[in-house]
N, C-alpha and C. Protein backbone atom coordinates (compact mmCIF):
# COMPACT_ATOMS: atom_id res chain seq x y z
N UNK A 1 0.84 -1.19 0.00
CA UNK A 1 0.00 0.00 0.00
C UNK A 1 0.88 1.24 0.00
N UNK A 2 0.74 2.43 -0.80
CA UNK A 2 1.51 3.35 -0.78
C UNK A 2 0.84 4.57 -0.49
N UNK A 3 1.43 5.14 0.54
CA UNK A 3 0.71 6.55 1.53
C UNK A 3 1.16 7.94 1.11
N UNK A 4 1.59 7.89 -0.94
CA UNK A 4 2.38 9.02 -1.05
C UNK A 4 3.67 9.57 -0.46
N UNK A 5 3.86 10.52 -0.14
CA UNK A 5 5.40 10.69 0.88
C UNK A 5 5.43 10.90 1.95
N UNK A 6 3.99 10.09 2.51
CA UNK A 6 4.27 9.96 4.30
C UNK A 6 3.72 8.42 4.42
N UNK A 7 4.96 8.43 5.63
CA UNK A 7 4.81 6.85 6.24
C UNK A 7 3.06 6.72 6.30
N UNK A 8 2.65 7.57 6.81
CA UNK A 8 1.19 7.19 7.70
C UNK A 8 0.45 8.28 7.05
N UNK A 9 -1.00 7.91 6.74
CA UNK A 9 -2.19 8.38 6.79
C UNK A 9 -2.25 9.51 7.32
N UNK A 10 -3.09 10.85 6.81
CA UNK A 10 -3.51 12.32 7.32
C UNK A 10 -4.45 11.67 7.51
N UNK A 11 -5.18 12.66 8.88
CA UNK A 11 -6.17 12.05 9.05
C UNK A 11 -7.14 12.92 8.62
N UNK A 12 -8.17 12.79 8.28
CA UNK A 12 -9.24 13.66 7.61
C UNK A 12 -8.83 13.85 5.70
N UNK A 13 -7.82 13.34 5.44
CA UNK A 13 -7.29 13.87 4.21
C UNK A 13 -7.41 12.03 3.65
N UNK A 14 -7.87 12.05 2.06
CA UNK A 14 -8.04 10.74 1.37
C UNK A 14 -6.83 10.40 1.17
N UNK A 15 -6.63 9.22 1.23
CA UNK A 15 -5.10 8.42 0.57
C UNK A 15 -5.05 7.37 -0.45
N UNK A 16 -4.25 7.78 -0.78
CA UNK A 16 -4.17 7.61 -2.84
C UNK A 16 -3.90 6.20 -2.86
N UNK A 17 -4.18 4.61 -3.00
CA UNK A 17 -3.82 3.62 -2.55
C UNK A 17 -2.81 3.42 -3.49
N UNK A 18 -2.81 3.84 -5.49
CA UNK A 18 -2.16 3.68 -6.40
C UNK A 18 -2.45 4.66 -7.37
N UNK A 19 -1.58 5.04 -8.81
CA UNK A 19 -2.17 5.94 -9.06
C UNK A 19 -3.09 5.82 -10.12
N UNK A 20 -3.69 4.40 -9.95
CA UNK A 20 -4.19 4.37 -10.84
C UNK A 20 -6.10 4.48 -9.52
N UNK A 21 -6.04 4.70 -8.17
CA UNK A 21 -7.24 4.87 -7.76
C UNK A 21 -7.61 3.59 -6.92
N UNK A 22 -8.81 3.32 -6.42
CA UNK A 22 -9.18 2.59 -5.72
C UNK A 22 -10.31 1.97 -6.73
N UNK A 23 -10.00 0.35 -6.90
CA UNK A 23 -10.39 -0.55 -8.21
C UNK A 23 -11.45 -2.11 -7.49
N UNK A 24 -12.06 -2.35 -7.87
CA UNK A 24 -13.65 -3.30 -7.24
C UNK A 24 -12.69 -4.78 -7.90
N UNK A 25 -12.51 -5.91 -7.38
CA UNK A 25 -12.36 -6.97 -7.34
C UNK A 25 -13.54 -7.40 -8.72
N UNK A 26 -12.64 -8.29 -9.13
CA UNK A 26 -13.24 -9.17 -10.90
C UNK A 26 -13.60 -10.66 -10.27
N UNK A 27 -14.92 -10.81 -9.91
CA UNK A 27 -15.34 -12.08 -9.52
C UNK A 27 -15.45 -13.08 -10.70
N UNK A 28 -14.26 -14.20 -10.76
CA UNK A 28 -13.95 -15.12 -11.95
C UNK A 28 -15.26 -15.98 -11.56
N UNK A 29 -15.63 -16.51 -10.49
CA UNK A 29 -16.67 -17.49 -10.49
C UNK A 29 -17.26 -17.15 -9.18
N UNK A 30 -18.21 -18.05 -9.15
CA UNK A 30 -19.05 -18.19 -7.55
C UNK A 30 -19.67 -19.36 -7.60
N UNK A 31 -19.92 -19.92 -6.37
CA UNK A 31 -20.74 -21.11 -5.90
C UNK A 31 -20.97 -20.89 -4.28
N UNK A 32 -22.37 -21.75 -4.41
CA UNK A 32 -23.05 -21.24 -3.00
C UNK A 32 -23.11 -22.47 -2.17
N UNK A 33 -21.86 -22.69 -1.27
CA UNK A 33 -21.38 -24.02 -0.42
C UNK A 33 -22.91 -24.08 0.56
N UNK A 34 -23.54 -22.75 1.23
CA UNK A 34 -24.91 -22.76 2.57
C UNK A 34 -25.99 -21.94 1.33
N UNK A 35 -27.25 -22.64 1.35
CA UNK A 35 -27.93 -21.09 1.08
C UNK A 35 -29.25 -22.06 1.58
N UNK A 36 -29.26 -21.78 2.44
CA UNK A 36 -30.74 -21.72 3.22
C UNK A 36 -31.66 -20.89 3.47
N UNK A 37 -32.91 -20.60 3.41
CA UNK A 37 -33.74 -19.13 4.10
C UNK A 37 -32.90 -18.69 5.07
N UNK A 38 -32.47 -19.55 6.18
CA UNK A 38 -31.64 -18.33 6.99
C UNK A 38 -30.27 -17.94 7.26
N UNK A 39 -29.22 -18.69 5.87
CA UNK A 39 -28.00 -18.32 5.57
C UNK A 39 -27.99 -18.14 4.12
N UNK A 40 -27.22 -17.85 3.58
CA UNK A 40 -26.79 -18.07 2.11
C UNK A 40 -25.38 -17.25 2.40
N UNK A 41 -24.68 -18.25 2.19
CA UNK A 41 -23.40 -18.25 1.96
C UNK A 41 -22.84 -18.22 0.78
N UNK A 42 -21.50 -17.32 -0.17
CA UNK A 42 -21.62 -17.71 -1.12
C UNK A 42 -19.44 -17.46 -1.16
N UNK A 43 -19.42 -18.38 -2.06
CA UNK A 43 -18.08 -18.50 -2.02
C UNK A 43 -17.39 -17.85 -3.74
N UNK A 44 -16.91 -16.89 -3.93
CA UNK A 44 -16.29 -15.99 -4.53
C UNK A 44 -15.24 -16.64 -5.06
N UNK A 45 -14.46 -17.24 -6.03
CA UNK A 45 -13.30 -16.69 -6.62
C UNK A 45 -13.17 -15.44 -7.38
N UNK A 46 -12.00 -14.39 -6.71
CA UNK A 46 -12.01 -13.16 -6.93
C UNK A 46 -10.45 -12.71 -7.68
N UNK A 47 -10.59 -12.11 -8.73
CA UNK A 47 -8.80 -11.25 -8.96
C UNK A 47 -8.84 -10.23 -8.42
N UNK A 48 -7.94 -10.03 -7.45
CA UNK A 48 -7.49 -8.96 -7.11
C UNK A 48 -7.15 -7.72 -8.05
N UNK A 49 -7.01 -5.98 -7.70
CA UNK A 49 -6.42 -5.63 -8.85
C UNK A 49 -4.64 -5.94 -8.97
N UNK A 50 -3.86 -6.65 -8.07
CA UNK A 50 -2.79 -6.74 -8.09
C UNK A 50 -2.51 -7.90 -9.38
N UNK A 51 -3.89 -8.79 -9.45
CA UNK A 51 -3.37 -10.05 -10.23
C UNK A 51 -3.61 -10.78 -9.30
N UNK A 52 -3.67 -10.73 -8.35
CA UNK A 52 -3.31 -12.10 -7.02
C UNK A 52 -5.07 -12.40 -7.40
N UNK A 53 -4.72 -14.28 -7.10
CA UNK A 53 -6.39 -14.53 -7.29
C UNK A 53 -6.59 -15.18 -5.98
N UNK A 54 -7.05 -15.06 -5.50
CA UNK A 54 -8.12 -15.93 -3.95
C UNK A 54 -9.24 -16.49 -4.23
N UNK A 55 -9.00 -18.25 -4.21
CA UNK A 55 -9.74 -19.04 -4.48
C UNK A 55 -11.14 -18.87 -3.75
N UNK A 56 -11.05 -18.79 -2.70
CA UNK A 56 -12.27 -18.85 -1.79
C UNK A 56 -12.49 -17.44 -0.78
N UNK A 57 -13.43 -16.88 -1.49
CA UNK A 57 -13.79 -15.29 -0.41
C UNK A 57 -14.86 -15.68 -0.14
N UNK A 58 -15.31 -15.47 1.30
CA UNK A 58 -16.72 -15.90 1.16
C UNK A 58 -17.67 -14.67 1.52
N UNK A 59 -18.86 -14.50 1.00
CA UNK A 59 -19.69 -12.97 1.18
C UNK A 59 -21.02 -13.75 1.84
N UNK A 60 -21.67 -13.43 2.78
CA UNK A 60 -22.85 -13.65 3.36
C UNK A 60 -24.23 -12.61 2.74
N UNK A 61 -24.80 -13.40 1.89
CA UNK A 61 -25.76 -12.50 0.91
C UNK A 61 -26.88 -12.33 2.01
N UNK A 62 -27.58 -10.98 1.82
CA UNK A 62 -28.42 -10.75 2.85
C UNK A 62 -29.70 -9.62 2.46
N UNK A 63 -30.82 -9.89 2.94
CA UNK A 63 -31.88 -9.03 2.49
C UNK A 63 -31.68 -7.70 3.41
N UNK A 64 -30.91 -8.42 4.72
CA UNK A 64 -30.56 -6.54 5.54
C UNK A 64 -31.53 -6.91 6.77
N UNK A 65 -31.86 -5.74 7.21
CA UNK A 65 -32.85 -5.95 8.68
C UNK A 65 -33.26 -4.44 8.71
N UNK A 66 -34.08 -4.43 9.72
CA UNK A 66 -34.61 -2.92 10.23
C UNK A 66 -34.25 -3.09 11.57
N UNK A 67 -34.10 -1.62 12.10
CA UNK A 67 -33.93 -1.65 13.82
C UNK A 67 -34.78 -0.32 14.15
N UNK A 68 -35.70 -0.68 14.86
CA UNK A 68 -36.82 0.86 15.31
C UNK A 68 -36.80 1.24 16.69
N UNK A 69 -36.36 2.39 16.56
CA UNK A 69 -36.55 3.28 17.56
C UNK A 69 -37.77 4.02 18.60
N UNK A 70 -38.48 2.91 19.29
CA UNK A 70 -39.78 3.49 19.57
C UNK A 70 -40.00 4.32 20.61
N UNK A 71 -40.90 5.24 20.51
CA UNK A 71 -41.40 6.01 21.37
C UNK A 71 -42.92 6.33 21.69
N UNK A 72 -42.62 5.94 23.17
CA UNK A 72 -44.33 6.36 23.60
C UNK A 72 -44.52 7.21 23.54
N UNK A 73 -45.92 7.62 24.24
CA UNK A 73 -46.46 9.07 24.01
C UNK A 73 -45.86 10.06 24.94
N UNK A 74 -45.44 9.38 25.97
CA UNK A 74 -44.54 9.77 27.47
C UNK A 74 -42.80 9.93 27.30
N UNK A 75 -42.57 9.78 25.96
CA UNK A 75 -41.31 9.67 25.46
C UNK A 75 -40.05 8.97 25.93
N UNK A 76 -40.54 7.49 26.26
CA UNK A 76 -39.90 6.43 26.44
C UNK A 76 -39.53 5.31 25.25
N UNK A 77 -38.48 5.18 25.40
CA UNK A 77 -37.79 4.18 24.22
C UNK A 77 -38.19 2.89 24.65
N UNK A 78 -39.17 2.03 23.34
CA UNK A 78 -39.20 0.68 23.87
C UNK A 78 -38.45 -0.46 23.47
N UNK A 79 -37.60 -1.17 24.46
CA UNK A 79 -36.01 -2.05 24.14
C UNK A 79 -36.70 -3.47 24.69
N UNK A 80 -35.76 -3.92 24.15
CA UNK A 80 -36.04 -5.96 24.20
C UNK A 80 -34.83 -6.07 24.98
N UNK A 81 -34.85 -7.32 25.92
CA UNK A 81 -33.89 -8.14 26.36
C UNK A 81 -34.25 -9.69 25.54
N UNK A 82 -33.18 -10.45 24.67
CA UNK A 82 -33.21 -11.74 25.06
C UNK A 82 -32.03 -12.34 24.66
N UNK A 83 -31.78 -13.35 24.49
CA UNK A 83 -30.74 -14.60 24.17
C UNK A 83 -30.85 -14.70 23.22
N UNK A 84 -29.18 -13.97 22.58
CA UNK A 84 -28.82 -14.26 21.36
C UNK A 84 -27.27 -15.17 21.44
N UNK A 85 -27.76 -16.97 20.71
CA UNK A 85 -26.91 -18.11 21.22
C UNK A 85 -25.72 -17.48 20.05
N UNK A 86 -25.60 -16.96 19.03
CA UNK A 86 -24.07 -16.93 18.49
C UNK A 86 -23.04 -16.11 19.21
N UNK A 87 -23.68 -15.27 20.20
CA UNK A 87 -22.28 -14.78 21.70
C UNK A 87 -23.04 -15.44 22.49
N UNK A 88 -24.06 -16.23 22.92
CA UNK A 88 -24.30 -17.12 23.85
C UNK A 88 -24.32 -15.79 25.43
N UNK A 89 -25.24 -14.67 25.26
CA UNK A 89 -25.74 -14.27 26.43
C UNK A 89 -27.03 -13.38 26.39
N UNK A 90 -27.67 -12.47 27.11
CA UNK A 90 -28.58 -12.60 27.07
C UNK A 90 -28.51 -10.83 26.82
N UNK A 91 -28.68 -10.02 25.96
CA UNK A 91 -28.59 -8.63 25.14
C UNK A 91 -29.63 -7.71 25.00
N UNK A 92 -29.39 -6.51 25.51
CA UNK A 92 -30.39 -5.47 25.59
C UNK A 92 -30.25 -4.80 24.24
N UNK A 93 -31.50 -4.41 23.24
CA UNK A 93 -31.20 -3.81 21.85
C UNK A 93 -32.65 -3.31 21.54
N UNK A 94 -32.96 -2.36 20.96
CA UNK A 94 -33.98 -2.29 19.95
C UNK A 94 -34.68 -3.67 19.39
N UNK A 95 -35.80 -3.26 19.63
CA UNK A 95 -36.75 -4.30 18.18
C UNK A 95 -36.01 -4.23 17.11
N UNK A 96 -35.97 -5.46 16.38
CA UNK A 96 -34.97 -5.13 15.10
C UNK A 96 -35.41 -6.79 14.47
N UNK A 97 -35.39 -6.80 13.39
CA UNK A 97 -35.68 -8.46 12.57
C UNK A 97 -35.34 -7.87 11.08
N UNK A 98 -35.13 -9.46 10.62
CA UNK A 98 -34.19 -9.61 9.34
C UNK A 98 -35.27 -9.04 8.22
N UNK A 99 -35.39 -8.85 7.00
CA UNK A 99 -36.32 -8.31 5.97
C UNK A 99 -36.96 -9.51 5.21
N UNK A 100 -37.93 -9.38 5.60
CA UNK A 100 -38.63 -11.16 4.93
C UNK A 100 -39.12 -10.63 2.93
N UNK A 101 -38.74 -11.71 2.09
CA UNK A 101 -38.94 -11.71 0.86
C UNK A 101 -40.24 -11.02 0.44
N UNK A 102 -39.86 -9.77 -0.40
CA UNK A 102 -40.98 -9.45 -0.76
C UNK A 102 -41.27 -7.98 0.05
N UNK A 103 -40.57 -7.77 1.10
CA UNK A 103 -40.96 -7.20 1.93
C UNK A 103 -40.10 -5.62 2.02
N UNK A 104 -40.94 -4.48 2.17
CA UNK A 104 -39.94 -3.44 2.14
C UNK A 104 -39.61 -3.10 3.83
N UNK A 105 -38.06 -2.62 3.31
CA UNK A 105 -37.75 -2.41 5.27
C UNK A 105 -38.57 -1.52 5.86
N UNK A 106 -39.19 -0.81 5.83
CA UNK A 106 -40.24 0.01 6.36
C UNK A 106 -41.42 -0.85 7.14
N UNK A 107 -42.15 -1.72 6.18
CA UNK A 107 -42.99 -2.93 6.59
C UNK A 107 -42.35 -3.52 7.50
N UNK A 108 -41.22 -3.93 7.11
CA UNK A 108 -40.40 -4.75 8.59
C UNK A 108 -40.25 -4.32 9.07
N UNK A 109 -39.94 -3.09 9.61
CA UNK A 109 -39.69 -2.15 10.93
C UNK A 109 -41.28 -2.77 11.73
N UNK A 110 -42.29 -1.95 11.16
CA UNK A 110 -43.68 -2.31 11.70
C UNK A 110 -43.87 -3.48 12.21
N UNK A 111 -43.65 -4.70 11.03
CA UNK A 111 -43.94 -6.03 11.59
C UNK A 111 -43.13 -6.17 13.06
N UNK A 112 -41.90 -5.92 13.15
CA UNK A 112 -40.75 -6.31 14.07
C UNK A 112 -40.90 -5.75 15.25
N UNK A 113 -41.05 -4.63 15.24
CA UNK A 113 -42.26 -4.04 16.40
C UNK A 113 -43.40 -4.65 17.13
N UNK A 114 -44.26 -5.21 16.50
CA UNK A 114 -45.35 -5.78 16.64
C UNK A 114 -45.27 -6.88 17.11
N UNK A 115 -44.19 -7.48 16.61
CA UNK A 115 -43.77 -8.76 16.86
C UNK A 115 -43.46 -9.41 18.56
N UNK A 116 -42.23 -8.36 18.07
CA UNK A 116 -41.29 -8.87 19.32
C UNK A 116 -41.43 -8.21 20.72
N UNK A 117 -42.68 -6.92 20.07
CA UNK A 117 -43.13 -6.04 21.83
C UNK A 117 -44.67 -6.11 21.80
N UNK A 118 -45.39 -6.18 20.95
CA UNK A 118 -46.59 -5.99 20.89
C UNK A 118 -47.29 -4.54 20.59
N UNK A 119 -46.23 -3.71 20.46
CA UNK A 119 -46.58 -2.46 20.56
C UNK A 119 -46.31 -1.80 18.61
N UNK A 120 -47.64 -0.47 18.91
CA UNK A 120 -47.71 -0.04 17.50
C UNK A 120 -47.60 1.41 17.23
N UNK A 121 -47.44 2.01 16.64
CA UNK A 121 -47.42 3.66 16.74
C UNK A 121 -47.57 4.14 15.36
N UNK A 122 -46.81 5.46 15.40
CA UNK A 122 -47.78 6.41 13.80
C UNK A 122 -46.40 5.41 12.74
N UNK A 123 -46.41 5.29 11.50
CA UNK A 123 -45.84 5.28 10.39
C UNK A 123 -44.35 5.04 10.59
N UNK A 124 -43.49 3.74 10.40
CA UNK A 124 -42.26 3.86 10.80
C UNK A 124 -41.38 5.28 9.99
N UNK A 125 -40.70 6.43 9.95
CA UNK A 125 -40.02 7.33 9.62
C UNK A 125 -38.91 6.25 9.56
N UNK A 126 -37.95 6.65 7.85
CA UNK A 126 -36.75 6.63 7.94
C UNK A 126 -35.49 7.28 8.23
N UNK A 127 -34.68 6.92 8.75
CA UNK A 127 -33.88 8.24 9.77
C UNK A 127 -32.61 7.50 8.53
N UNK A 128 -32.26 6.69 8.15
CA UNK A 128 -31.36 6.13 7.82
C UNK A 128 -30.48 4.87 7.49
N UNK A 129 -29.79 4.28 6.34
CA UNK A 129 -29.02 3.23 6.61
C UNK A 129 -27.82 2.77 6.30
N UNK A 130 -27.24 1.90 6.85
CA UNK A 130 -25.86 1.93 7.40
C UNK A 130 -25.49 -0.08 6.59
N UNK A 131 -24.51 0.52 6.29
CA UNK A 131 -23.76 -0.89 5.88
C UNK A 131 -23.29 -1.74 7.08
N UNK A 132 -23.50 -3.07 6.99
CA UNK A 132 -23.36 -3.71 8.30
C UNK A 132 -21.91 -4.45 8.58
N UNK A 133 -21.74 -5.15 7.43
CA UNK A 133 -20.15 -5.58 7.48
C UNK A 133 -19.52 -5.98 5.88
N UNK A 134 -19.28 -4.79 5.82
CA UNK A 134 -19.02 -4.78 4.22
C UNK A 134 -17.79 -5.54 3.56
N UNK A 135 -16.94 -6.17 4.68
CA UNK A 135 -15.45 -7.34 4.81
C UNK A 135 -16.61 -8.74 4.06
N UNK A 136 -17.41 -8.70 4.53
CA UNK A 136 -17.90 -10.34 4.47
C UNK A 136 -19.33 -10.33 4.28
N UNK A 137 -20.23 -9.20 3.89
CA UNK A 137 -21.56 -9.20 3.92
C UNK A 137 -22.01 -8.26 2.91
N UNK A 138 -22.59 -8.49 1.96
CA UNK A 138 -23.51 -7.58 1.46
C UNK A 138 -24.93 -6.61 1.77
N UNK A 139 -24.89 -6.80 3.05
CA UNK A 139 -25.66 -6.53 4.09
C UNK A 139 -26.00 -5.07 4.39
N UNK A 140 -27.56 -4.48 4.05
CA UNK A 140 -26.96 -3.15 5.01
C UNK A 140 -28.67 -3.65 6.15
N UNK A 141 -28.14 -2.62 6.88
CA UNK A 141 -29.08 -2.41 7.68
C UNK A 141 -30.06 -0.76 8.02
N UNK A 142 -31.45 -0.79 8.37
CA UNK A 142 -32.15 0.46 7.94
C UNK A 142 -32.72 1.04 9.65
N UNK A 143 -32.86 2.65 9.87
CA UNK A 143 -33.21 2.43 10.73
C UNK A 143 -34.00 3.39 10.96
N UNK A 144 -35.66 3.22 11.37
CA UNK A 144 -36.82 3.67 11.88
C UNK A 144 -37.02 4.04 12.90
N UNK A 145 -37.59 5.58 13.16
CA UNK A 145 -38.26 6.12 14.49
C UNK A 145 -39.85 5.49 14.34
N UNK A 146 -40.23 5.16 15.28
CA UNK A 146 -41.95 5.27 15.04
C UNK A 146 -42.13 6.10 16.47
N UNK A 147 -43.29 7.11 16.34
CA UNK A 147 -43.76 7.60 17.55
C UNK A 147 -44.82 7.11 18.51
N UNK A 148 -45.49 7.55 19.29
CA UNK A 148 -46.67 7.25 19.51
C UNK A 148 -46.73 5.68 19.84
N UNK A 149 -45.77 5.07 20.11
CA UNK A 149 -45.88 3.77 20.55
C UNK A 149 -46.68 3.20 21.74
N UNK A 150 -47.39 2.21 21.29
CA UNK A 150 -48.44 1.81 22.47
C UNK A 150 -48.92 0.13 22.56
N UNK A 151 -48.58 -0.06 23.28
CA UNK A 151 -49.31 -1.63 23.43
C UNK A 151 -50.47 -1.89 23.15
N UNK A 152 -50.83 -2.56 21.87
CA UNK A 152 -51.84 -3.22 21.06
C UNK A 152 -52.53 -4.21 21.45
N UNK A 153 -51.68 -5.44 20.87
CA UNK A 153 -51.59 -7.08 21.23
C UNK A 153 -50.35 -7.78 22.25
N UNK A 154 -50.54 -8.70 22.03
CA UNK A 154 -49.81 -9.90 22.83
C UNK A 154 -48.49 -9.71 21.98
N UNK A 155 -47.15 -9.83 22.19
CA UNK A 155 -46.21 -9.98 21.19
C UNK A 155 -46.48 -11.38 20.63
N UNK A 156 -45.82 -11.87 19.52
CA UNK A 156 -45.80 -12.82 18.73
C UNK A 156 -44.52 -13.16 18.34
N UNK A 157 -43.17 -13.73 18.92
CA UNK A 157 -41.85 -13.47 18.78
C UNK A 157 -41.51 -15.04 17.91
N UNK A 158 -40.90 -15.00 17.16
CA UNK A 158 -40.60 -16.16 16.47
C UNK A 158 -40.01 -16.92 17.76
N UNK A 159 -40.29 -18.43 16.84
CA UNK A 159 -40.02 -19.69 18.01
C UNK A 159 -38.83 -19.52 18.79
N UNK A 160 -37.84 -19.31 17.96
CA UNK A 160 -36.12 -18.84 19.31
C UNK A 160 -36.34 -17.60 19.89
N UNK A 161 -37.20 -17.08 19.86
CA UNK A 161 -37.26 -15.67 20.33
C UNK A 161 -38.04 -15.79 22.01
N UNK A 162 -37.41 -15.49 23.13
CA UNK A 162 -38.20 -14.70 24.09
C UNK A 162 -37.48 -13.91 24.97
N UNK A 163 -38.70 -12.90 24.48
CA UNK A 163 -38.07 -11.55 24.78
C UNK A 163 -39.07 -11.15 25.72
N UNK A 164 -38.03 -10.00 26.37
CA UNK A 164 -39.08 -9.21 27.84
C UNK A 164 -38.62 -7.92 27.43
N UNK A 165 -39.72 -6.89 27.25
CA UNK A 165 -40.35 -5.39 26.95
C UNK A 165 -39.33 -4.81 28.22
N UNK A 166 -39.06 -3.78 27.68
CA UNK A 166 -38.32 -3.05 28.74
C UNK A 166 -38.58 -1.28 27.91
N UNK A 167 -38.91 -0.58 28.81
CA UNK A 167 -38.54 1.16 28.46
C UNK A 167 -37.80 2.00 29.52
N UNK A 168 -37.19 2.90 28.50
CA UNK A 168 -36.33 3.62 29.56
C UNK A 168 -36.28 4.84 28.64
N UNK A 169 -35.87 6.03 29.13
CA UNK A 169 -35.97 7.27 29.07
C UNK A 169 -34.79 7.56 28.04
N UNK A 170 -34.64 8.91 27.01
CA UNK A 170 -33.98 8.71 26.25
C UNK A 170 -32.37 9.21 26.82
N UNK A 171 -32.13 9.58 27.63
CA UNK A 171 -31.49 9.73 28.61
C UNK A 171 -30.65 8.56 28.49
N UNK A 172 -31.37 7.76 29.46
CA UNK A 172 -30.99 6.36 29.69
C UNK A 172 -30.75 5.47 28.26
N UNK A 173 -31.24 5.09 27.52
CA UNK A 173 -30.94 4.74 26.27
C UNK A 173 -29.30 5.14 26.02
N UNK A 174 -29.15 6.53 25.91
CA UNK A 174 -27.57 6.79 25.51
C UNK A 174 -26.75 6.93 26.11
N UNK A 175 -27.45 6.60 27.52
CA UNK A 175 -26.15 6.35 28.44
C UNK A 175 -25.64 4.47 28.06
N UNK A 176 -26.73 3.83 28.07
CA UNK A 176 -26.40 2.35 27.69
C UNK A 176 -25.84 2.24 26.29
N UNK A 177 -25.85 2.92 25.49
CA UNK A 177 -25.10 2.38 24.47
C UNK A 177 -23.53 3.17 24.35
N UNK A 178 -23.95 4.17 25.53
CA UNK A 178 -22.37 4.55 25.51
C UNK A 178 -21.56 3.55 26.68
N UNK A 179 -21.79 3.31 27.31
CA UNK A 179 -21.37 2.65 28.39
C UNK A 179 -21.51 1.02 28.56
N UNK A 180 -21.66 0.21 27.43
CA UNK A 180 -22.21 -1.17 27.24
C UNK A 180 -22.76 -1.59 27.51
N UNK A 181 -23.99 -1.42 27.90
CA UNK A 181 -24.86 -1.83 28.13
C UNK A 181 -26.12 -2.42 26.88
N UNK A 182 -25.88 -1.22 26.07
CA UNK A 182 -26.05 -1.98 24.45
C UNK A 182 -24.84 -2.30 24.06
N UNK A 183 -24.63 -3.41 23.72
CA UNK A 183 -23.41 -3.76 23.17
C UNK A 183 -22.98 -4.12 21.89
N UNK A 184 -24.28 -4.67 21.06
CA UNK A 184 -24.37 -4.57 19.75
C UNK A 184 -23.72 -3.44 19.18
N UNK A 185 -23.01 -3.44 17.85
CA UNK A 185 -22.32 -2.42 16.83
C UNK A 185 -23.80 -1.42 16.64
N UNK A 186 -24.08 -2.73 15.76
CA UNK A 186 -25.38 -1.87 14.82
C UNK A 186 -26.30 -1.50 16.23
N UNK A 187 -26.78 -1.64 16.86
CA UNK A 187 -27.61 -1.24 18.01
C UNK A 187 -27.07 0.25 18.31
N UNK A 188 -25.49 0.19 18.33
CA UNK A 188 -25.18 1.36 19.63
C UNK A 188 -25.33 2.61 18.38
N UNK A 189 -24.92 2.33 16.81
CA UNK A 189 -25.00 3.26 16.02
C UNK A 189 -26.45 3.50 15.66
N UNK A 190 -27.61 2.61 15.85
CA UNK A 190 -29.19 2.89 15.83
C UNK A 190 -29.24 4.02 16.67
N UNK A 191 -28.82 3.41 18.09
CA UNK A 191 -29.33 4.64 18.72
C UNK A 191 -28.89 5.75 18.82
N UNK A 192 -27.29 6.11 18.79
CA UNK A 192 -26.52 7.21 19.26
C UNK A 192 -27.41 8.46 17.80
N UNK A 193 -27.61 7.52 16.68
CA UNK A 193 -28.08 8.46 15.55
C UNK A 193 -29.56 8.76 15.70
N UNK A 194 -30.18 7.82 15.60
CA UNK A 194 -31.88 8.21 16.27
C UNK A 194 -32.17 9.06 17.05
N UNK A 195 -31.09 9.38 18.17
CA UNK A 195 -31.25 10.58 19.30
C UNK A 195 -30.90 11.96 18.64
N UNK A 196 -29.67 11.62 17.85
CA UNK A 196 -29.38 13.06 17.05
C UNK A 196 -30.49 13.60 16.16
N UNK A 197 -31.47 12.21 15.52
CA UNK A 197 -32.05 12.69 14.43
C UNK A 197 -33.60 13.55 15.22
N UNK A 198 -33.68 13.09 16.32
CA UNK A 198 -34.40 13.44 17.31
C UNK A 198 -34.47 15.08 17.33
N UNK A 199 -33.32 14.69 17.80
CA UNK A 199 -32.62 16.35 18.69
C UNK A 199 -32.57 16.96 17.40
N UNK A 200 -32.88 17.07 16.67
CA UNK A 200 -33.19 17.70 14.97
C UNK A 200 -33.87 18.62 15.04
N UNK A 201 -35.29 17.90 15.47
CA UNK A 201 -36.84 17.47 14.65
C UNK A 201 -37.34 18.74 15.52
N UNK A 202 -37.87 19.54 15.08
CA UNK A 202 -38.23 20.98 15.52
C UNK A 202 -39.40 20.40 15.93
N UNK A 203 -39.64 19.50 16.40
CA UNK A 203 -40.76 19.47 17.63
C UNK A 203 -40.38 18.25 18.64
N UNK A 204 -39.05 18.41 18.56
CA UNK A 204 -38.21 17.18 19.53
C UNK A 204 -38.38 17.67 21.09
């Protein structure tokens, strides 16, 4: 990698990788070793722009997810606790679910809401979305305020799912994702931005 005529990176300033620019990988083939509804794995042979070829890259193809930011009428954020087994403990986060076929992330914000708290409010708003792990995923992820949140129905949480309703003040919210208590990536960047987009909104 060449940094021009300094050892190291300016920071705030772009760095020139070659001079011919920054160049997208030539995928020679692909085959899909997992592709299940709830993986699809897909395995890449890629040329580098150096020439170098890497037999096996693997990219995790993905429809994305929504994560919503709810608020009651009392302006409390409503958060899930449950057990998520791939870190194997038990995680405080936003309502949030994967984007089912067919389905626009907006709808899934709503459904995922509904779902996993029971609770419903005005029109999910899009505040924004964010690429999730762009090393290994084609993945992004989207993320919804809804207001006016209120307990409807019973939640309905898919079969691995049980979750317990929790609200807390928005206060509290950004103190937990500053301080780990949300510990999720995508969670702590849902919220730290949802509050800004908040603190916006000329009737925040």
């Amino acid at each position: 990698m060449r940094f021009g005529t300094n050892s190291a990176p300016r920071y705030g300033i772009p760095v020139t990788m070659s001079e011919h620019g920054l160049r997208a990988w030539r995928i020679l083939s692909s085959a899909y070793p997992i592709a299940t509804p709830f993986l699809r794995l897909r395995a890449d042979r890629v040329e580098l722009p150096s020439g170098i070829v890497v037999d096996e890259y693997f990219v995790r193809e993905s429809r994305g997810f929504s994560v919503v930011f709810a608020l009651t009428p009392d302006d409390r954020v409503v958060l899930i606790r449950q057990y998520k087994h791939g870190i194997g403990e038990v995680v405080t986060e936003l309502p949030a679910g994967a984007i089912d076929p067919g389905e626009t992330p907006e709808a899934c914000a709503a459904r995922e809401l509904a779902e996993e708290t029971g609770y419903a409010g005005r029109p999910p708003r899009h505040v924004r979305s964010f690429i999730a792990d762009p090393t290994n995923s084609d993945g992004r992820f989207h993320l919804f305020v809804v207001r006016d949140a209120v307990p409807t129905h019973a939640p309905d949480p898919d079969p691995t799912e049980e979750i317990e309703v929790m609200l807390a003040t928005r206060d509290e919210v950004r103190a937990m994702a500053l301080d780990g208590r949300i510990e999720a990536g995508s969670q702590v960047a849902a919220v730290l931005v949802a509050l800004e987009a908040l603190r916006l909104e000329p009737d925040a």
